[in-house]
C-alpha atoms as a PDB file:
ATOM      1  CA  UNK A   1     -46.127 -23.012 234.770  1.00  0.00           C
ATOM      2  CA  UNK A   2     -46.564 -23.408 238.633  1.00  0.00           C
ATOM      3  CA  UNK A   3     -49.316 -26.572 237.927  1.00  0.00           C
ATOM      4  CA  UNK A   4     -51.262 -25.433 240.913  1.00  0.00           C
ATOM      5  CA  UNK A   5     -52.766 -22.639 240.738  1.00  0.00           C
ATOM      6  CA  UNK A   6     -56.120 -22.199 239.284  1.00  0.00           C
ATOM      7  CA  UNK A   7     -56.877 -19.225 237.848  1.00  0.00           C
ATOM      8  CA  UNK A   8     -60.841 -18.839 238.101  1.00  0.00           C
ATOM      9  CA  UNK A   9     -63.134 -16.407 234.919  1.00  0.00           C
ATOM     10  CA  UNK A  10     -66.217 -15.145 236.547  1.00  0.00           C
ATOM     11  CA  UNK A  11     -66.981 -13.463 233.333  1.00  0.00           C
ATOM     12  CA  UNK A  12     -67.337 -15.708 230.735  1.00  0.00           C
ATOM     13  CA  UNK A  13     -70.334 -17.119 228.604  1.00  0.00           C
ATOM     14  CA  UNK A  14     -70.554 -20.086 226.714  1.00  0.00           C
ATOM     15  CA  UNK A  15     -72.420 -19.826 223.361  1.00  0.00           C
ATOM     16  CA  UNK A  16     -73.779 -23.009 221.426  1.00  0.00           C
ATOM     17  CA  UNK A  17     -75.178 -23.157 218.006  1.00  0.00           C
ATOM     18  CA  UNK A  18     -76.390 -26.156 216.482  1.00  0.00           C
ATOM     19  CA  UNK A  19     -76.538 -26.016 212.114  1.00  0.00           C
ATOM     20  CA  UNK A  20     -76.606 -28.432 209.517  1.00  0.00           C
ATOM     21  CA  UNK A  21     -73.893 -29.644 208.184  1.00  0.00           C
ATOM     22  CA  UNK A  22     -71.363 -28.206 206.071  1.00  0.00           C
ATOM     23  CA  UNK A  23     -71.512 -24.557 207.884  1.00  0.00           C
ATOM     24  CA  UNK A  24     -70.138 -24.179 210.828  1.00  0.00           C
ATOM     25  CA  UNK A  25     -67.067 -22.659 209.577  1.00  0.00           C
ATOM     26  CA  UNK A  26     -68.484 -19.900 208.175  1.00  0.00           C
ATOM     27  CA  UNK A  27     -70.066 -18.872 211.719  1.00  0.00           C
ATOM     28  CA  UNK A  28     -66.721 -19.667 213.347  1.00  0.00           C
ATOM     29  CA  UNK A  29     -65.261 -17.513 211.152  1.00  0.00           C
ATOM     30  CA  UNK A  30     -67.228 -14.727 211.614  1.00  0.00           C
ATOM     31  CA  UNK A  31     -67.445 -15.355 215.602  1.00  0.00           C
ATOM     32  CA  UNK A  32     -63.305 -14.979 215.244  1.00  0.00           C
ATOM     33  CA  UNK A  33     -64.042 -11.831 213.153  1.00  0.00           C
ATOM     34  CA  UNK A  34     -65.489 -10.720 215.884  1.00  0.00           C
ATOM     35  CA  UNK A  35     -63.060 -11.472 218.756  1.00  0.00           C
ATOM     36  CA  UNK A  36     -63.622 -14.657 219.637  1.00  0.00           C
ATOM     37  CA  UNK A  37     -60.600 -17.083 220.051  1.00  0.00           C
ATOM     38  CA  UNK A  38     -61.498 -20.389 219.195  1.00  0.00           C
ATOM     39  CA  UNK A  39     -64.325 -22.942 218.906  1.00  0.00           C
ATOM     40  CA  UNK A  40     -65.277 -26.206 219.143  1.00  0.00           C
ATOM     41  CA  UNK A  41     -67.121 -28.104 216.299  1.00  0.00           C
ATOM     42  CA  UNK A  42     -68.190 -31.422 217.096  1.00  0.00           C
ATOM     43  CA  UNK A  43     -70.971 -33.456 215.158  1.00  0.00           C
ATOM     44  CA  UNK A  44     -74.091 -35.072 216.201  1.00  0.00           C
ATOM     45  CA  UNK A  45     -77.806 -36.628 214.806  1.00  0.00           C
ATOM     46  CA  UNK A  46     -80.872 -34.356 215.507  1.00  0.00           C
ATOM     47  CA  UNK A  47     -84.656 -35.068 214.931  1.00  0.00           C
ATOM     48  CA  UNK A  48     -88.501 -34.144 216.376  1.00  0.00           C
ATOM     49  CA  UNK A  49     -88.003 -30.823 214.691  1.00  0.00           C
ATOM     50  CA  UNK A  50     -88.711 -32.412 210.943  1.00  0.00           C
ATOM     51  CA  UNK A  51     -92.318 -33.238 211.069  1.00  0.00           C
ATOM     52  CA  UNK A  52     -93.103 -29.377 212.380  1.00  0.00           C
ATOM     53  CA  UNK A  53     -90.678 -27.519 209.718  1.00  0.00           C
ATOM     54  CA  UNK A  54     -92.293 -30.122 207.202  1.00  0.00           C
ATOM     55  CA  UNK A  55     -94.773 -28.326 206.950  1.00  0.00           C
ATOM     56  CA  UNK A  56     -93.419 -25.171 205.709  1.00  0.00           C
ATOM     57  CA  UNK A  57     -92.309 -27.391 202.933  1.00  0.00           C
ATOM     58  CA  UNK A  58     -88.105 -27.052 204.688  1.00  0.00           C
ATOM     59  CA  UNK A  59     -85.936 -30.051 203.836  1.00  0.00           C
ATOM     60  CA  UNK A  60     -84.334 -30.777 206.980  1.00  0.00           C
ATOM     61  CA  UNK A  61     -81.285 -32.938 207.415  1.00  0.00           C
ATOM     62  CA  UNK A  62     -80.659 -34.672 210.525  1.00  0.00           C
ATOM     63  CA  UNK A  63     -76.839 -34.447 210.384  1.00  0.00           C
ATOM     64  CA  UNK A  64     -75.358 -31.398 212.893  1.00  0.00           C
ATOM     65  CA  UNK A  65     -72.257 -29.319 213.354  1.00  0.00           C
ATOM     66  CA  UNK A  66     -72.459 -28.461 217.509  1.00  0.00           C
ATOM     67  CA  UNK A  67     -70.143 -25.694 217.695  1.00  0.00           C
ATOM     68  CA  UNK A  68     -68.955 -24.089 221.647  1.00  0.00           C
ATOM     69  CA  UNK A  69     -67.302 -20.812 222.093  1.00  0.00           C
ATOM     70  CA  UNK A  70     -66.270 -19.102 225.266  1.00  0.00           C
ATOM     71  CA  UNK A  71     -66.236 -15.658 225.073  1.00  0.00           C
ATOM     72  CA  UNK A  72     -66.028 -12.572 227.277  1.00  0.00           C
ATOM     73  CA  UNK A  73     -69.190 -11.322 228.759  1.00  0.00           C
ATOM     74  CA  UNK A  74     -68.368  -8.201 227.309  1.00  0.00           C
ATOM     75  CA  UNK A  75     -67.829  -9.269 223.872  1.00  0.00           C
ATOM     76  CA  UNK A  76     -70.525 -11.967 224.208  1.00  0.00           C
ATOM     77  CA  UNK A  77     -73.333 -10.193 222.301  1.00  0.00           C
ATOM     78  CA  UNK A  78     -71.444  -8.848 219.398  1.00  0.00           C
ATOM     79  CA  UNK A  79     -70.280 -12.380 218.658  1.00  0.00           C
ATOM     80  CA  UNK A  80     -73.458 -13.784 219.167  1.00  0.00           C
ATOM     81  CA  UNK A  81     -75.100 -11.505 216.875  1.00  0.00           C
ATOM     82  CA  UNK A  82     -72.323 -12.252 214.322  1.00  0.00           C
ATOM     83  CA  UNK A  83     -72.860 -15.972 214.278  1.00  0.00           C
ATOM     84  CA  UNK A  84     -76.852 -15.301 213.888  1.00  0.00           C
ATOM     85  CA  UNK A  85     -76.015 -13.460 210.835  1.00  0.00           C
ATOM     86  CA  UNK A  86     -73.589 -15.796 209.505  1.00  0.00           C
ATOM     87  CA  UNK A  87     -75.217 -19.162 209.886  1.00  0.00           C
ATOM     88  CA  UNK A  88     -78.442 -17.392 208.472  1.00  0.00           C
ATOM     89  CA  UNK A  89     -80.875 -18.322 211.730  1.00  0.00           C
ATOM     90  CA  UNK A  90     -83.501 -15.857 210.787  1.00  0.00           C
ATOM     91  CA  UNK A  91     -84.018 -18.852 208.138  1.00  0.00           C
ATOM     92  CA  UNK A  92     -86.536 -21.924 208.565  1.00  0.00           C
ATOM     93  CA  UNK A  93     -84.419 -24.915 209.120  1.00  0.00           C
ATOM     94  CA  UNK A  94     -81.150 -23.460 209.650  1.00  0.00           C
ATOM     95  CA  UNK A  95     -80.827 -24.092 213.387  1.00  0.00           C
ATOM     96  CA  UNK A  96     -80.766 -22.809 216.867  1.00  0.00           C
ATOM     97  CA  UNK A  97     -78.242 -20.909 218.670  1.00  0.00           C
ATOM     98  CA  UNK A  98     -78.421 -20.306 222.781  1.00  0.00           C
ATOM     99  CA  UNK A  99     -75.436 -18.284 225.002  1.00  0.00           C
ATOM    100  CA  UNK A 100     -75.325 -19.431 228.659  1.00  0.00           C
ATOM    101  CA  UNK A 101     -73.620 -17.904 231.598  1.00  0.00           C
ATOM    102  CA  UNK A 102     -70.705 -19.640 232.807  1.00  0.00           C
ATOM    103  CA  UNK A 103     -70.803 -19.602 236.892  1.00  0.00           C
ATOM    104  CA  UNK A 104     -66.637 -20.670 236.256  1.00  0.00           C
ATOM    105  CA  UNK A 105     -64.436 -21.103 233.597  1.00  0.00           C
ATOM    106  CA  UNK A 106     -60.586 -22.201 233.668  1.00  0.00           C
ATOM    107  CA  UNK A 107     -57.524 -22.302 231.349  1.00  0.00           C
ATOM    108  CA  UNK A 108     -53.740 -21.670 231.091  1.00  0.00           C
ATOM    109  CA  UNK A 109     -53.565 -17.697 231.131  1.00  0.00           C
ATOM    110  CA  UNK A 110     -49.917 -16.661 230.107  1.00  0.00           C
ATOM    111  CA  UNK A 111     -48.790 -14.341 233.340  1.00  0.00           C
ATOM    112  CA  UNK A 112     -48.186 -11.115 231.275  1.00  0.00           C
ATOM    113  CA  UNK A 113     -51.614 -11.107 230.510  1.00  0.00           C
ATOM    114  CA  UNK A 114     -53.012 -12.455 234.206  1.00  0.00           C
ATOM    115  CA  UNK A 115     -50.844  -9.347 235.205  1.00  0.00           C
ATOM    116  CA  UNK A 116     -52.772  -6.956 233.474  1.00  0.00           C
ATOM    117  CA  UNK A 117     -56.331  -8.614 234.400  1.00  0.00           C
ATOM    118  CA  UNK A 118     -55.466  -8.444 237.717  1.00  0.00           C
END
């Protein structure tokens, strides 16, 4: 590892989806399904959604599973779409899921496979 050199991703997209507890791994698991590498789940306390979704009569519990993915642009929408499917969005209450574009990403690349990139 030369420790200086910084390889730079132009093509990368962060996706973040934000469920209730208890199911993020079954979204990570189908985001992994789908070609993505790895995620981060972290936790965290939402709220100012409850009184709206109260009214369609939706329990809604305040403790969230944050979960981050880089991906590929070019893989980006399959996995999105995956993780939709899995962590049920189409469903009142379930949660929200957004993909931003990532002006630079960096990591460790192994050089056999920054040799075929490049």
């Amino acid at each position: 590892m030369s420790g200086n050199n910084i390889t730079v991703l132009t093509d990368a997209s962060l996706i973040t989806c934000i469920v209730q507890r208890g199911t993020a791994d079954d979204i990570v698991k189908a985001a992994q399904e789908a070609g993505a590498q790895g995620a981060t789940i972290h936790y965290g306390q939402g709220n100012g959604m409850q009184e709206v979704l109260g009214i369609l009569n939706v329990a809604i519990d305040m403790e969230k599973e944050i979960i981050n993915i880089v991906v590929a642009d070019d893989q980006a929408d399959r996995i999105y779409e995956r993780m939709f499917l899995a962590g049920k969005l189409d469903t009142p209450g379930m949660g929200i899921m957004y993909m931003t574009k990532l002006e630079k990403a960096a990591t460790y690349i192994p050089p056999e496979i920054l040799e075929r990139l490049l």
